[in-house]
C-alpha atoms as a PDB file:
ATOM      1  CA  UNK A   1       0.000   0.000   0.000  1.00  0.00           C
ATOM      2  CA  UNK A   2       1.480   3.147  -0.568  1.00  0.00           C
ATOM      3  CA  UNK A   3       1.062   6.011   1.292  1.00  0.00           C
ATOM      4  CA  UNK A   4       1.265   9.625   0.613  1.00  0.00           C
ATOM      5  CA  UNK A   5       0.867  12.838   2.888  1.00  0.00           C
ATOM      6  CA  UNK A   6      -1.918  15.384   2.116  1.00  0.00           C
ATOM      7  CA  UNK A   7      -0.094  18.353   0.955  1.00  0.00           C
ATOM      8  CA  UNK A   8       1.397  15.766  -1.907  1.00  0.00           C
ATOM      9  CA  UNK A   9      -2.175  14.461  -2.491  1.00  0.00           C
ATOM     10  CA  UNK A  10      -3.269  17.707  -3.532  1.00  0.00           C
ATOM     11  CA  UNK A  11      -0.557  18.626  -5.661  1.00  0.00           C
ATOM     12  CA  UNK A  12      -1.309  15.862  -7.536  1.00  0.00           C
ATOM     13  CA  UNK A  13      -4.567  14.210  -7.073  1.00  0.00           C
ATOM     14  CA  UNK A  14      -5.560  13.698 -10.324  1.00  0.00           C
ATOM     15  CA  UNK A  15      -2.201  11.452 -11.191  1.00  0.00           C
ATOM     16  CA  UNK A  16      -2.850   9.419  -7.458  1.00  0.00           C
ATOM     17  CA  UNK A  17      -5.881   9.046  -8.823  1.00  0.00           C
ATOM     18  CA  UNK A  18      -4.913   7.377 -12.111  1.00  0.00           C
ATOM     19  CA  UNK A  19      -2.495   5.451 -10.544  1.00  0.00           C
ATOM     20  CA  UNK A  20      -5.899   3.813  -8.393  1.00  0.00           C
ATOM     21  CA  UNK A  21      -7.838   3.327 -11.178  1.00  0.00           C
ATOM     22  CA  UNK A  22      -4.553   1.786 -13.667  1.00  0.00           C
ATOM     23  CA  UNK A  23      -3.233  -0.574 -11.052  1.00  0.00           C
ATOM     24  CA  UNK A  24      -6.226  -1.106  -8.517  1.00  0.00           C
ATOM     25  CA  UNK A  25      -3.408  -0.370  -5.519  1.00  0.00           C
ATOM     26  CA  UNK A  26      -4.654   1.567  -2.224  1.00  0.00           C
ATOM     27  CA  UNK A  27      -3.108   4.968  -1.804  1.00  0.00           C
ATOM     28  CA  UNK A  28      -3.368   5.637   2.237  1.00  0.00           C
ATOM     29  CA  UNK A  29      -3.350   9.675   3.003  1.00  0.00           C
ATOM     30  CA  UNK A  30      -1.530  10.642   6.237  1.00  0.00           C
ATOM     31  CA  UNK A  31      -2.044  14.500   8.117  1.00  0.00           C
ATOM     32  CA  UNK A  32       0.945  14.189  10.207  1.00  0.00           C
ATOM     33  CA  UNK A  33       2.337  10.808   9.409  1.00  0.00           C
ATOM     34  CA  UNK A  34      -0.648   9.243  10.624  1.00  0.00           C
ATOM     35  CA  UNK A  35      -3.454   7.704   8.430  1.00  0.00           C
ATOM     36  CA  UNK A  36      -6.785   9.407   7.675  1.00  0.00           C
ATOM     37  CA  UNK A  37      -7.977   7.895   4.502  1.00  0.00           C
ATOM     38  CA  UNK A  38      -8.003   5.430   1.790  1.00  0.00           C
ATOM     39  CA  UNK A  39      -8.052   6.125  -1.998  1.00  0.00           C
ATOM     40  CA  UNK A  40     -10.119   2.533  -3.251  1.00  0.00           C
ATOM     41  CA  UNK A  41     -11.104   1.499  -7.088  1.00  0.00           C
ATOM     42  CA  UNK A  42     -13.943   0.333  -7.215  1.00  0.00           C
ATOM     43  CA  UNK A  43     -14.205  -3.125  -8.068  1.00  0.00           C
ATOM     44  CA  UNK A  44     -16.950  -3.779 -11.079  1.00  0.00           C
ATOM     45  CA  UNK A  45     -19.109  -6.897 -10.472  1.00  0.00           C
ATOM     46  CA  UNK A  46     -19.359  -8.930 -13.114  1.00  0.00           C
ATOM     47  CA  UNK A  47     -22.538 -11.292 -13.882  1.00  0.00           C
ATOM     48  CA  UNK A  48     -21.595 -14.986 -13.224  1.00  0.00           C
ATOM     49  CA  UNK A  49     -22.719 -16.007 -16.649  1.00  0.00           C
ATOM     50  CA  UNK A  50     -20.490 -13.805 -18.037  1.00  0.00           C
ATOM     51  CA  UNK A  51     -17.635 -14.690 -15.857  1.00  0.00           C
ATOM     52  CA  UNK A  52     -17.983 -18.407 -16.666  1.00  0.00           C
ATOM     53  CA  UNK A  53     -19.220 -17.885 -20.634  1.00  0.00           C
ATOM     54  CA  UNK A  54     -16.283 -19.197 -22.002  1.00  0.00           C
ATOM     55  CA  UNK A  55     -16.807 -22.953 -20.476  1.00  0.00           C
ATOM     56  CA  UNK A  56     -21.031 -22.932 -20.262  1.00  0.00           C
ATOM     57  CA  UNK A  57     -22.563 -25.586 -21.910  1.00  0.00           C
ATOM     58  CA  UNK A  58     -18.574 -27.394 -21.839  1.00  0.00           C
ATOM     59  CA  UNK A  59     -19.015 -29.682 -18.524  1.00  0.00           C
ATOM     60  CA  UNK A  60     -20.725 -32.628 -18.662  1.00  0.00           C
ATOM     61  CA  UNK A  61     -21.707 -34.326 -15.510  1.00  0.00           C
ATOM     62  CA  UNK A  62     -21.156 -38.266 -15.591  1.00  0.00           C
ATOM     63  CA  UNK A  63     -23.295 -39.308 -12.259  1.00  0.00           C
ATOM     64  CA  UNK A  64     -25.836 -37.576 -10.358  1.00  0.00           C
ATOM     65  CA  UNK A  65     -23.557 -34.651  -7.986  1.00  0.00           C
ATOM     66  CA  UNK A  66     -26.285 -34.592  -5.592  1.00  0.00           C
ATOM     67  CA  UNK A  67     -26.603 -38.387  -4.909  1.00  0.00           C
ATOM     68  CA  UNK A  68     -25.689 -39.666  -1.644  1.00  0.00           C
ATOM     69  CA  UNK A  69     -22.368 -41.033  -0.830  1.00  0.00           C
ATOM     70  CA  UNK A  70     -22.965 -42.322   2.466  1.00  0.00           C
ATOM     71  CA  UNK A  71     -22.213 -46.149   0.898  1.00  0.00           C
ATOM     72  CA  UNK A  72     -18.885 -44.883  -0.210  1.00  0.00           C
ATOM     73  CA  UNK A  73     -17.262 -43.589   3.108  1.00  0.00           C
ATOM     74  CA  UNK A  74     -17.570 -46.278   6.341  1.00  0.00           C
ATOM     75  CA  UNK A  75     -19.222 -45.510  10.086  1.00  0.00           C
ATOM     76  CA  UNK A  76     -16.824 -43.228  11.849  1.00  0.00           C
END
């Protein structure tokens, strides 16, 4: 995390902010050299179909993955 004072922040916000939004990294502001905020991207759900799209419709079950197993694993 990096970490950068508030007279430096507002010499150059706009390029602290860039650098959030390019690499996704926390900037932590100090007053002082102690922490009083957090610069955070936000991070952009994405739909689950969309994020699995590529393999739908690709896996093919071969036995029921809801069927008991209790005759496969002994009394503990």
């Amino acid at each position: 995390m990096e970490r950068v004072s508030k007279s430096v922040l507002k010499a150059k916000m706009l390029e602290y902010f860039r650098r959030v939004e390019e690499t996704g990294r926390v900037i932590e502001v100090t007053d002082n050299n102690e922490p009083v905020l957090r610069i955070v991207p936000i991070v952009k759900r994405v739909p689950l179909a969309t994020a699995f799209a590529d393999v739908q419709g690709r896996i093919v079950y071969h036995e029921d993955p809801l069927a008991p197993t209790s005759d496969e694993w002994p009394d503990t």
